[in-house]
Protein backbone atom coordinates (compact mmCIF):
# COMPACT_ATOMS: atom_id res chain seq x y z
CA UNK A 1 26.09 24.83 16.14
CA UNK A 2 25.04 21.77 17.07
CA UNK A 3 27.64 19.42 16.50
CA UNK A 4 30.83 18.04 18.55
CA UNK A 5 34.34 17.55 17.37
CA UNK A 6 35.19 14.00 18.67
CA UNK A 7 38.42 12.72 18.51
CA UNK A 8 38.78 8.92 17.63
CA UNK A 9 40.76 7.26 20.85
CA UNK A 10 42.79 5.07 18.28
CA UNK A 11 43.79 6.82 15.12
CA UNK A 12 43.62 10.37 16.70
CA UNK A 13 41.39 11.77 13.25
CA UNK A 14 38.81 14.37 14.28
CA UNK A 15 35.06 13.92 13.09
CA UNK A 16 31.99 15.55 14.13
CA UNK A 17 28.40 14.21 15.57
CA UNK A 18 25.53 15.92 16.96
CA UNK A 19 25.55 16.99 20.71
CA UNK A 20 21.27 15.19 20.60
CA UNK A 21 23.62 11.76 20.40
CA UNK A 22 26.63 11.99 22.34
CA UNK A 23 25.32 11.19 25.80
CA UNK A 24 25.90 7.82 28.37
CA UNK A 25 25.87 4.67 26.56
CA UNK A 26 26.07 6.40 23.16
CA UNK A 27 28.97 4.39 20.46
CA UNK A 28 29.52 5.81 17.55
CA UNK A 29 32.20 4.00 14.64
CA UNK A 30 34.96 6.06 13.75
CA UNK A 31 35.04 6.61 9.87
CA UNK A 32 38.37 6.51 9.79
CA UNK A 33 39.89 3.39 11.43
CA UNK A 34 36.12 1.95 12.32
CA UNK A 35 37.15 1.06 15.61
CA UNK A 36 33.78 1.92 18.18
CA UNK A 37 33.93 4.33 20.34
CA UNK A 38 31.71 3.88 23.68
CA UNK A 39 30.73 7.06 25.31
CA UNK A 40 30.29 7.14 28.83
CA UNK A 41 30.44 9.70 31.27
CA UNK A 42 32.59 8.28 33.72
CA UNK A 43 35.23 7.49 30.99
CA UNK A 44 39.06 7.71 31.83
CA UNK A 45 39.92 8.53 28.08
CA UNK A 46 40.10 12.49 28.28
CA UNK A 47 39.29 12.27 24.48
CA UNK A 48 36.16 10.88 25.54
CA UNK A 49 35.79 13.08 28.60
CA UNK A 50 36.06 16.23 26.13
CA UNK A 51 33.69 15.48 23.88
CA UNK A 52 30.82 14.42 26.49
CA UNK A 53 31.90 17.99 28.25
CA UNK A 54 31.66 19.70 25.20
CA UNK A 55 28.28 18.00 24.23
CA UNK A 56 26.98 18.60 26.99
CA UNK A 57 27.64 22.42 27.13
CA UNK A 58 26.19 22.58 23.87
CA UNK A 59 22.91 21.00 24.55
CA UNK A 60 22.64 23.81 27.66
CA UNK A 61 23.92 26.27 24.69
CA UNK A 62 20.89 25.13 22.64
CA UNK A 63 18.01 24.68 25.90
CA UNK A 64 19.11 28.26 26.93
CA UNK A 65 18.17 29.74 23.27
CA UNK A 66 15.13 28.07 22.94
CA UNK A 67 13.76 28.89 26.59
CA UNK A 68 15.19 32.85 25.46
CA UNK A 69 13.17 32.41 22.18
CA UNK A 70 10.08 31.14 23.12
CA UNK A 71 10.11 34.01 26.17
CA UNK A 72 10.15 36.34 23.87
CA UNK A 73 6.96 38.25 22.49
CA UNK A 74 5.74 36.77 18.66
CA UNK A 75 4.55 39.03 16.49
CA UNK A 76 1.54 37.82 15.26
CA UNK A 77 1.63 36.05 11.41
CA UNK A 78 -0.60 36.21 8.57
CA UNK A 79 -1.30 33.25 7.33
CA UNK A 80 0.73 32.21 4.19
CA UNK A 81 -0.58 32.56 0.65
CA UNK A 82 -0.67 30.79 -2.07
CA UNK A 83 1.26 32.41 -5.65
CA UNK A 84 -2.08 31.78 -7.20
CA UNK A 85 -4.28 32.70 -5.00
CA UNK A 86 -2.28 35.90 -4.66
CA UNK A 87 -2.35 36.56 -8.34
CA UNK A 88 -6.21 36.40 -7.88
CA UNK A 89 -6.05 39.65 -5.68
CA UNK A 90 -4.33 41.98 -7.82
CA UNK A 91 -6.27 40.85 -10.42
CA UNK A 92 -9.32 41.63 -8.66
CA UNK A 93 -7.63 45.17 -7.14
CA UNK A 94 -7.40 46.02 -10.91
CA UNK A 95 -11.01 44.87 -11.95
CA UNK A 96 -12.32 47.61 -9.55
């Protein structure tokens, strides 16, 4: 999940954005009432201050997986083939 619930400061209606966005000096409209929201992290608005917490967690959610992912051993792939070219083959496995 990459996403953040963000509550709008004025008309209290919950929306989502991605966690990539929501960082200092990020403003977003709310669809709701359209008022902007300016997200900074030294807000006083705890609406505000949740959302840039929970953003923030998520992006160290999301760095954590890839660093596990990318540590871990890849098997190694064949390359793709194409439906035609893979047609060819039986074709040929039956010729012989």
């Amino acid at each position: 999940m990459s996403s953040v619930q963000i509550q709008c400061i004025r008309c209290k209606t919950m929306f989502r954005d991605r966690a990539g966005r929501l960082q200092d000096g990020y403003s977003r409209q709310c669809p709701c009432c359209e008022v902007v929201l300016f997200f900074a992290e030294d807000s006083q608005h705890p609406f505000i201050k949740r959302a840039m917490r929970s953003a923030r967690q998520v992006r160290k959610e999301l760095r954590e997986a890839e660093a596990v992912r990318r540590a871990a051993p890849q098997e190694p792939r064949m390359a793709p083939r194409s439906r035609s070219s893979t047609g060819r083959a039986r074709v040929q496995e039956r010729s012989e």
